[in-house]
Protein backbone atom coordinates (compact mmCIF):
# COMPACT_ATOMS: atom_id res chain seq x y z
CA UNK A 1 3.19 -5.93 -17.97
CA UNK A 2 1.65 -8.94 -19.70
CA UNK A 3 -1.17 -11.30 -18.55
CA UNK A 4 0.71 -14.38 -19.11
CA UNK A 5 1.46 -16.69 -16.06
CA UNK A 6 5.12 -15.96 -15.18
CA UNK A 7 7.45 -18.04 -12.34
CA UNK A 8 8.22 -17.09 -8.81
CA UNK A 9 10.31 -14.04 -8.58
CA UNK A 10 13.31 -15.49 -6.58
CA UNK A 11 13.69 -14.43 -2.73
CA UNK A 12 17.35 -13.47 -3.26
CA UNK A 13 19.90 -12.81 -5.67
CA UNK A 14 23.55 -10.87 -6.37
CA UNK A 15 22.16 -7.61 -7.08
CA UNK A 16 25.84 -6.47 -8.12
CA UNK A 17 26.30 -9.25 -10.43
CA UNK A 18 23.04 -9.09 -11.92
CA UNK A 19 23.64 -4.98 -13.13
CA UNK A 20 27.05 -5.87 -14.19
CA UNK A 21 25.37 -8.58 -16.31
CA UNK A 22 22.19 -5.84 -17.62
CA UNK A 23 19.96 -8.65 -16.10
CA UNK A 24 15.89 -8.12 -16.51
CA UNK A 25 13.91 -10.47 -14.01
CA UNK A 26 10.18 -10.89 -14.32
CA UNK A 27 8.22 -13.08 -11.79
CA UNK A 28 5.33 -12.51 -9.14
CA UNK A 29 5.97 -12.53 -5.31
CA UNK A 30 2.71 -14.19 -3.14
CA UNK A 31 1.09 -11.56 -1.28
CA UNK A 32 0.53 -13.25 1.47
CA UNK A 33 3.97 -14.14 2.53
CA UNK A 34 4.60 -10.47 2.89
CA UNK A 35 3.69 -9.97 6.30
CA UNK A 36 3.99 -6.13 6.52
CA UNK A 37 1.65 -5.75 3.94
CA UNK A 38 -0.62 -8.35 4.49
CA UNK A 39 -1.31 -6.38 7.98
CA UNK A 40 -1.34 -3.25 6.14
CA UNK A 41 -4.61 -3.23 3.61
CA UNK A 42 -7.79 -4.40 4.48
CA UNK A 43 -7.88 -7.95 2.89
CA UNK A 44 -5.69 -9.94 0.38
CA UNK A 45 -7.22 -12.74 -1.60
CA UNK A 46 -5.74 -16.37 -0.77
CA UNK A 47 -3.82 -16.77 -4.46
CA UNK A 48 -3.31 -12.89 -4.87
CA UNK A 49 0.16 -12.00 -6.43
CA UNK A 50 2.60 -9.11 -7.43
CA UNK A 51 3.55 -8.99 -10.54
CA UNK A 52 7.37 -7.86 -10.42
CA UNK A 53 9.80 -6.29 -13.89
CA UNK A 54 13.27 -5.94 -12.22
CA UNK A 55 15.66 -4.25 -14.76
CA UNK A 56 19.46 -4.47 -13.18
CA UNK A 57 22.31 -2.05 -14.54
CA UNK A 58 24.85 0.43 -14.25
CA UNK A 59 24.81 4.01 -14.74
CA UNK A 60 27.57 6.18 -16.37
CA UNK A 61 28.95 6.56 -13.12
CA UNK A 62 29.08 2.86 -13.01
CA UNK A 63 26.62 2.73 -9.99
CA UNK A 64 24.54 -0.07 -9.81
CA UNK A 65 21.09 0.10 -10.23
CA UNK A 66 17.65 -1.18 -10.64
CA UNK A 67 14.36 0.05 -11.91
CA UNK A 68 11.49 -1.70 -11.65
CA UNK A 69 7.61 -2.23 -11.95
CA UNK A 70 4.85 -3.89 -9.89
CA UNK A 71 1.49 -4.35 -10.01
CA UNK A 72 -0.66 -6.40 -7.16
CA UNK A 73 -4.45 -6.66 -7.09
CA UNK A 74 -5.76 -5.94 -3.39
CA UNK A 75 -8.78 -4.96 -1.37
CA UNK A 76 -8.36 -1.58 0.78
CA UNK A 77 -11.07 0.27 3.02
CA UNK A 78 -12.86 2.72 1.78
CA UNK A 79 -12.50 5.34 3.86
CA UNK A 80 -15.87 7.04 3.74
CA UNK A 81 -18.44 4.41 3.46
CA UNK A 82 -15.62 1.52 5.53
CA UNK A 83 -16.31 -1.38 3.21
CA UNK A 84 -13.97 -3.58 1.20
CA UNK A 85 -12.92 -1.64 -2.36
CA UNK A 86 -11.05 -3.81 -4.92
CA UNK A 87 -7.96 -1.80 -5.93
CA UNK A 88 -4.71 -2.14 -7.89
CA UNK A 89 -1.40 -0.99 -6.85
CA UNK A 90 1.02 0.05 -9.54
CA UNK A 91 4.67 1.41 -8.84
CA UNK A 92 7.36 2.28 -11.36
CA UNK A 93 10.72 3.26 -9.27
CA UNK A 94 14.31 3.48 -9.76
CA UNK A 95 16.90 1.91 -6.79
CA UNK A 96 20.77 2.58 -6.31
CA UNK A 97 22.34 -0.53 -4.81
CA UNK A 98 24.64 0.60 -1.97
CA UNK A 99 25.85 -1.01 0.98
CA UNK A 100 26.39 1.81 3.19
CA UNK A 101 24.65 4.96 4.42
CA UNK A 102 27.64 7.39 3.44
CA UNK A 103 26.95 5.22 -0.17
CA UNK A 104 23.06 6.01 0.24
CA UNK A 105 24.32 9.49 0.63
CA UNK A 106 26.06 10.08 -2.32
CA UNK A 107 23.02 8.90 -4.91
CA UNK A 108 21.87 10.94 -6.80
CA UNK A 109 18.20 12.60 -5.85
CA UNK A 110 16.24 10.31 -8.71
CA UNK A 111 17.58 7.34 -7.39
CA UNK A 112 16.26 5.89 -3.92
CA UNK A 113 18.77 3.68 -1.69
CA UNK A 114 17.83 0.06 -1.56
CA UNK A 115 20.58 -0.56 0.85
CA UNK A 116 22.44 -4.71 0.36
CA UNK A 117 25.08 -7.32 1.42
CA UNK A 118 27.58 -7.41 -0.95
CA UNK A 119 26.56 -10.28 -2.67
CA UNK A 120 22.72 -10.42 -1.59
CA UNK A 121 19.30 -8.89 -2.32
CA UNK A 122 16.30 -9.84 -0.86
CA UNK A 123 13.76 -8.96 -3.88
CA UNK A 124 10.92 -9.62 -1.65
CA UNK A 125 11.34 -7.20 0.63
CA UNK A 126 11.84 -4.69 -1.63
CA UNK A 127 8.45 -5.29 -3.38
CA UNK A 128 6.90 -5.28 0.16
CA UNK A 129 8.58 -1.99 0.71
CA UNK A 130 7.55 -0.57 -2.90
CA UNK A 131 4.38 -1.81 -2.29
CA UNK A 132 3.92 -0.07 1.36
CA UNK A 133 4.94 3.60 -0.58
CA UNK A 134 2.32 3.19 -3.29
CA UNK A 135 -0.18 2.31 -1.05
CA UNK A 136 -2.93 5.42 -1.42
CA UNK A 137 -3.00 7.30 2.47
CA UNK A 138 -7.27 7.72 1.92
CA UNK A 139 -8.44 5.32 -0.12
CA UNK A 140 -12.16 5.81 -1.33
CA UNK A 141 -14.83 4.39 -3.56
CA UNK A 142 -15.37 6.09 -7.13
CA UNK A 143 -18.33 8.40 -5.45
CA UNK A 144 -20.78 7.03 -7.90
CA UNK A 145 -20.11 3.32 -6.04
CA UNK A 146 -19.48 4.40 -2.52
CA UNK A 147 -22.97 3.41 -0.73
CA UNK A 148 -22.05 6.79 1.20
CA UNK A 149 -22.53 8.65 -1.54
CA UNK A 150 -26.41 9.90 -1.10
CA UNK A 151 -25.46 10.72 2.84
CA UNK A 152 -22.54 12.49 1.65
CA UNK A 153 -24.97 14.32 -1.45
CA UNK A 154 -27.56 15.22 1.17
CA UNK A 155 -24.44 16.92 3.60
CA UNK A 156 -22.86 18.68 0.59
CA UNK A 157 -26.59 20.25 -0.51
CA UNK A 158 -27.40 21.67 3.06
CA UNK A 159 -30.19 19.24 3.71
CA UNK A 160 -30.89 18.22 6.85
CA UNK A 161 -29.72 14.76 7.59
CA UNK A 162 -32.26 13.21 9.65
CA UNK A 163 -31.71 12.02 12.88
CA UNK A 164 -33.44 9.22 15.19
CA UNK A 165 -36.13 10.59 17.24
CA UNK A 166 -35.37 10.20 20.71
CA UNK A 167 -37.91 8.51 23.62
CA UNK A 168 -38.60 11.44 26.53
CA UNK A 169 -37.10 8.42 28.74
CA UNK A 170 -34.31 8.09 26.19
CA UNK A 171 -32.42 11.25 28.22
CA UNK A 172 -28.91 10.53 29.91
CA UNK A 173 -29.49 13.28 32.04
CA UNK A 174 -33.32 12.28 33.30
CA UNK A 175 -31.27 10.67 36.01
CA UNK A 176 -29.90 13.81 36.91
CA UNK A 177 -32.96 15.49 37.17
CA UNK A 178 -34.44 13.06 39.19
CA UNK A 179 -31.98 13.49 41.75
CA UNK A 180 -32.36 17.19 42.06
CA UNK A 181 -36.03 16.32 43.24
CA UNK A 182 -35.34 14.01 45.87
CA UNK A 183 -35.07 15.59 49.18
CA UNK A 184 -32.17 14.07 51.93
């Protein structure tokens, strides 16, 4: 996609007008007015955006359709050292429109139901919900970045990871002990 600033994607549209027309829409959807995702990744900067390419159409079949691309800068978790890693989702996917389950049914296998109104779309929450799929289950740092990395090079070459000396008093189980002296 290119780098130049584009206009809001808009929030809703006539998805079956817009393939009967061979429509392409290009715009970015705020980040932060998707509430499922927002609550889903570890932080989202204030002004962070998805960049949306919505290509409408119909097949030979004359189904409607719509492929599309995204791309939306974010901060996830790292899931071995737990601290923020900057990270870029990118999704390239292919929709049937259909207004039914027994329609969603009847797609074929490359094409994944985005299920509408008859004459309404919401585009948002379709990027919200392509967004959700591509995020990564186990997101982690490049090892050579992850400040894990030399606890997690000392594991992997069998040396002993050393642990915190521990105060004679330091026992949970002195108590215990000093118990079984006491006589009743």
């Amino acid at each position: 996609m290119s780098k130049a600033p584009i206009a809001e994607l808009p929030r809703s549209v006539d998805p079956f007008k817009l393939a009967a027309q061979a429509v392409v829409l290009e715009g970015e959807v705020p980040l932060m007015a998707l509430s499922r995702f927002r609550d889903a990744v570890h932080a989202l900067e204030e002004t962070s955006r998805c960049r949306v390419k919505l290509s409408f159409s119909l097949d030979s079949e004359r189904r409607r359709m719509v492929a599309g691309e995204l791309e939306a800068p974010v901060i996830l978790e790292c899931q071995r050292c737990m601290g923020p890693m900057p990270y870029t989702l990118v999704s390239r996917f292919a929709l049937g429109l259909v207004t039914s389950d027994r329609q969603a049914q009847q797609l074929p296998k490359e094409l994944e139901p985005f299920l509408t109104d008859d004459f309404s779309a919401d585009l948002w929450s379709m990027t919200e919900d392509e967004l959700l799929l591509v995020l990564p289950p186990f997101p982690l740092h490049d090892r050579s970045e992850c400040v894990a990395s030399e606890i997690l090079a000392s594991l992997e070459s069998g040396d002993e990871v050393e642990e915190p000396a521990q105060a004679p008093g330091d026992n949970p189980f002195s108590v215990l002990a000093d118990l079984k002296k006491k006589k009743h």
